[in-house]
Protein backbone atom coordinates (compact mmCIF):
# COMPACT_ATOMS: atom_id res chain seq x y z
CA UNK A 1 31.08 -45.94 -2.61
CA UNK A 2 27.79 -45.12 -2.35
CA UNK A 3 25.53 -47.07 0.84
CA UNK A 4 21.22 -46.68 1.05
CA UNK A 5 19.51 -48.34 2.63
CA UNK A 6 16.27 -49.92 0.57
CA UNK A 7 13.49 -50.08 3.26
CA UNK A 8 13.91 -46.01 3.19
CA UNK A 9 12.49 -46.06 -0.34
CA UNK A 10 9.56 -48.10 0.39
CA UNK A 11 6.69 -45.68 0.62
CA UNK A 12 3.54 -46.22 -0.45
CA UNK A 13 0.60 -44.00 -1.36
CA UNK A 14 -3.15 -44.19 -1.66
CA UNK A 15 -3.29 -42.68 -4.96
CA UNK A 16 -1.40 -44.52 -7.27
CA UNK A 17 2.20 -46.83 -6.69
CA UNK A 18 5.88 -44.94 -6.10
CA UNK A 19 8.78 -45.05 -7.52
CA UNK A 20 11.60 -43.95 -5.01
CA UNK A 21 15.11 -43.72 -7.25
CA UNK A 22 18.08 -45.29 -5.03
CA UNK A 23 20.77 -44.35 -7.65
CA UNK A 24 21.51 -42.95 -11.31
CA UNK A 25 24.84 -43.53 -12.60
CA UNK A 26 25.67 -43.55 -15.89
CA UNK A 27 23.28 -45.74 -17.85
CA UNK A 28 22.17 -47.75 -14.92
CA UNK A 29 19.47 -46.49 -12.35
CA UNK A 30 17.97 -48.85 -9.68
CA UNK A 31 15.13 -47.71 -8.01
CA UNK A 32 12.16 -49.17 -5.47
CA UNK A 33 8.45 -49.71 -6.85
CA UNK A 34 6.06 -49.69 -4.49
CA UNK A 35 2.13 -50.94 -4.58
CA UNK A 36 -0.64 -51.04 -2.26
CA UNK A 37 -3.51 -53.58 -3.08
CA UNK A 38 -4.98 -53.36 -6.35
CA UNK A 39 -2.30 -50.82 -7.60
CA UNK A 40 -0.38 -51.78 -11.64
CA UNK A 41 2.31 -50.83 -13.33
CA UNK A 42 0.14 -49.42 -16.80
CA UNK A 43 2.13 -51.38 -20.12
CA UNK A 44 5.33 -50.60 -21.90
CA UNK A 45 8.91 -51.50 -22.93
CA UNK A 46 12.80 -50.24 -22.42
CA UNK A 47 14.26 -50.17 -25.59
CA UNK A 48 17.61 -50.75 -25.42
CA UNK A 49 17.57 -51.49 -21.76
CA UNK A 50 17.93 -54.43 -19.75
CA UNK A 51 15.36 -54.82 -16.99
CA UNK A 52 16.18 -56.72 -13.13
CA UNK A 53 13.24 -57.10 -10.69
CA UNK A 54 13.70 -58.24 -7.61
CA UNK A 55 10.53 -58.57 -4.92
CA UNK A 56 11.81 -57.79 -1.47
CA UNK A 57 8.03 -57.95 -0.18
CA UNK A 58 4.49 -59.19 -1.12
CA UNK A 59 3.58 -60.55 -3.44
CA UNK A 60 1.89 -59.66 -7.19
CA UNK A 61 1.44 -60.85 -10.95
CA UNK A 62 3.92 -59.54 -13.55
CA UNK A 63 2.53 -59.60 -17.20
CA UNK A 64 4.98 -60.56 -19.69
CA UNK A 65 3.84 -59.91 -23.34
CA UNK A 66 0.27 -60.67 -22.39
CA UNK A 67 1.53 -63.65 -20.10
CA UNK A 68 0.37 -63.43 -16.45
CA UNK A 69 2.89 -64.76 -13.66
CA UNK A 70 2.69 -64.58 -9.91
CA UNK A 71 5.48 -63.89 -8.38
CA UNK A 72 5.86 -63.44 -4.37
CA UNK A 73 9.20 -62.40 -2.01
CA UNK A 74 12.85 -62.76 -3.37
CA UNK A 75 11.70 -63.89 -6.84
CA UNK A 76 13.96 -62.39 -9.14
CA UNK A 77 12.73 -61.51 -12.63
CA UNK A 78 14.67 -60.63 -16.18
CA UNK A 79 12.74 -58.34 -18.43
CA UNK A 80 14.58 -57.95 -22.00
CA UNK A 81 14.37 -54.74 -24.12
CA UNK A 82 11.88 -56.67 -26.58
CA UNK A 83 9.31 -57.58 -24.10
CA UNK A 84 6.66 -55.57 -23.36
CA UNK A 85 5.83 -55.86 -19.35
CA UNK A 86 2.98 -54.60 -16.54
CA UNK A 87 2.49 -55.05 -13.29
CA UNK A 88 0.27 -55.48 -10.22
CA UNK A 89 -0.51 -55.96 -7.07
CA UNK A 90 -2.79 -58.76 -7.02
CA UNK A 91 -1.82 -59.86 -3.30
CA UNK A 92 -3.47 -58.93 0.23
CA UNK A 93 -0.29 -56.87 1.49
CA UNK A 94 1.45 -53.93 0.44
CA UNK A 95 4.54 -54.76 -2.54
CA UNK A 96 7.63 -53.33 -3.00
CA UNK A 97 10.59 -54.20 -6.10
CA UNK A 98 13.60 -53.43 -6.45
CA UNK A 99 13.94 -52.84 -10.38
CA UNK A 100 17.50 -52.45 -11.74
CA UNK A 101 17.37 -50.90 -15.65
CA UNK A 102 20.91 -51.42 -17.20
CA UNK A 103 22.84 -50.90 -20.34
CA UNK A 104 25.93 -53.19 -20.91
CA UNK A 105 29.13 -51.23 -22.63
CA UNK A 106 30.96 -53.83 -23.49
CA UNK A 107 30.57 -57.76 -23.50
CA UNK A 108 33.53 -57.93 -21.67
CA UNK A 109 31.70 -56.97 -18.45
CA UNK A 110 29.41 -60.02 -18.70
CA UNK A 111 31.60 -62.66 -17.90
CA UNK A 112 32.51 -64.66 -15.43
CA UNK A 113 35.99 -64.19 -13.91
């Protein structure tokens, strides 16, 4: 078992957003993004990745194949391999997501037991 704590990867800079990795195992790696006012995620895809989002603070617009969507704290968000996504922080406060990329080895591990 592995235990972190996620508040100890939310660190922000003036320069340009963060990206604090929490774990790496195998073909999954979660990891916090974090965004001051005014800060973006630039375009781009994860072929043959599955992408989680989760915002554990502020509050920001992701873009979506050229589809703007505010989201705020403890939205959760699905991004698939074939969309291409942004982000940024269009909100007053400081915002931080916890982004899970993942790979699925077998369906088998999908379902619900």
């Amino acid at each position: 078992m592995d235990k972190n704590s996620v508040k100890a990867f939310m660190e922000y800079s003036d320069e340009r957003f963060t990206k604090r990795v929490i774990f790496k195992k195998g073909e999954t790696t979660a990891f916090v993004l974090n965004f001051l006012t005014g800060q973006q995620l630039p375009t781009h895809k994860h072929p043959g990745t599955e992408v989680y989002l989760y915002v554990l603070t502020g509050s920001g617009t992701i873009i979506i194949d050229g589809t703007e969507t505010e989201v705020t704290e403890s939205d959760l968000i699905h991004v698939s391999e074939l969309e291409e996504m942004a982000f940024k922080n269009s909100g007053s406060e400081p915002i931080s997501l916890y982004v899970v990329l993942s790979k699925i080895p077998s369906d088998q591990y999908a379902k619900n037991i």
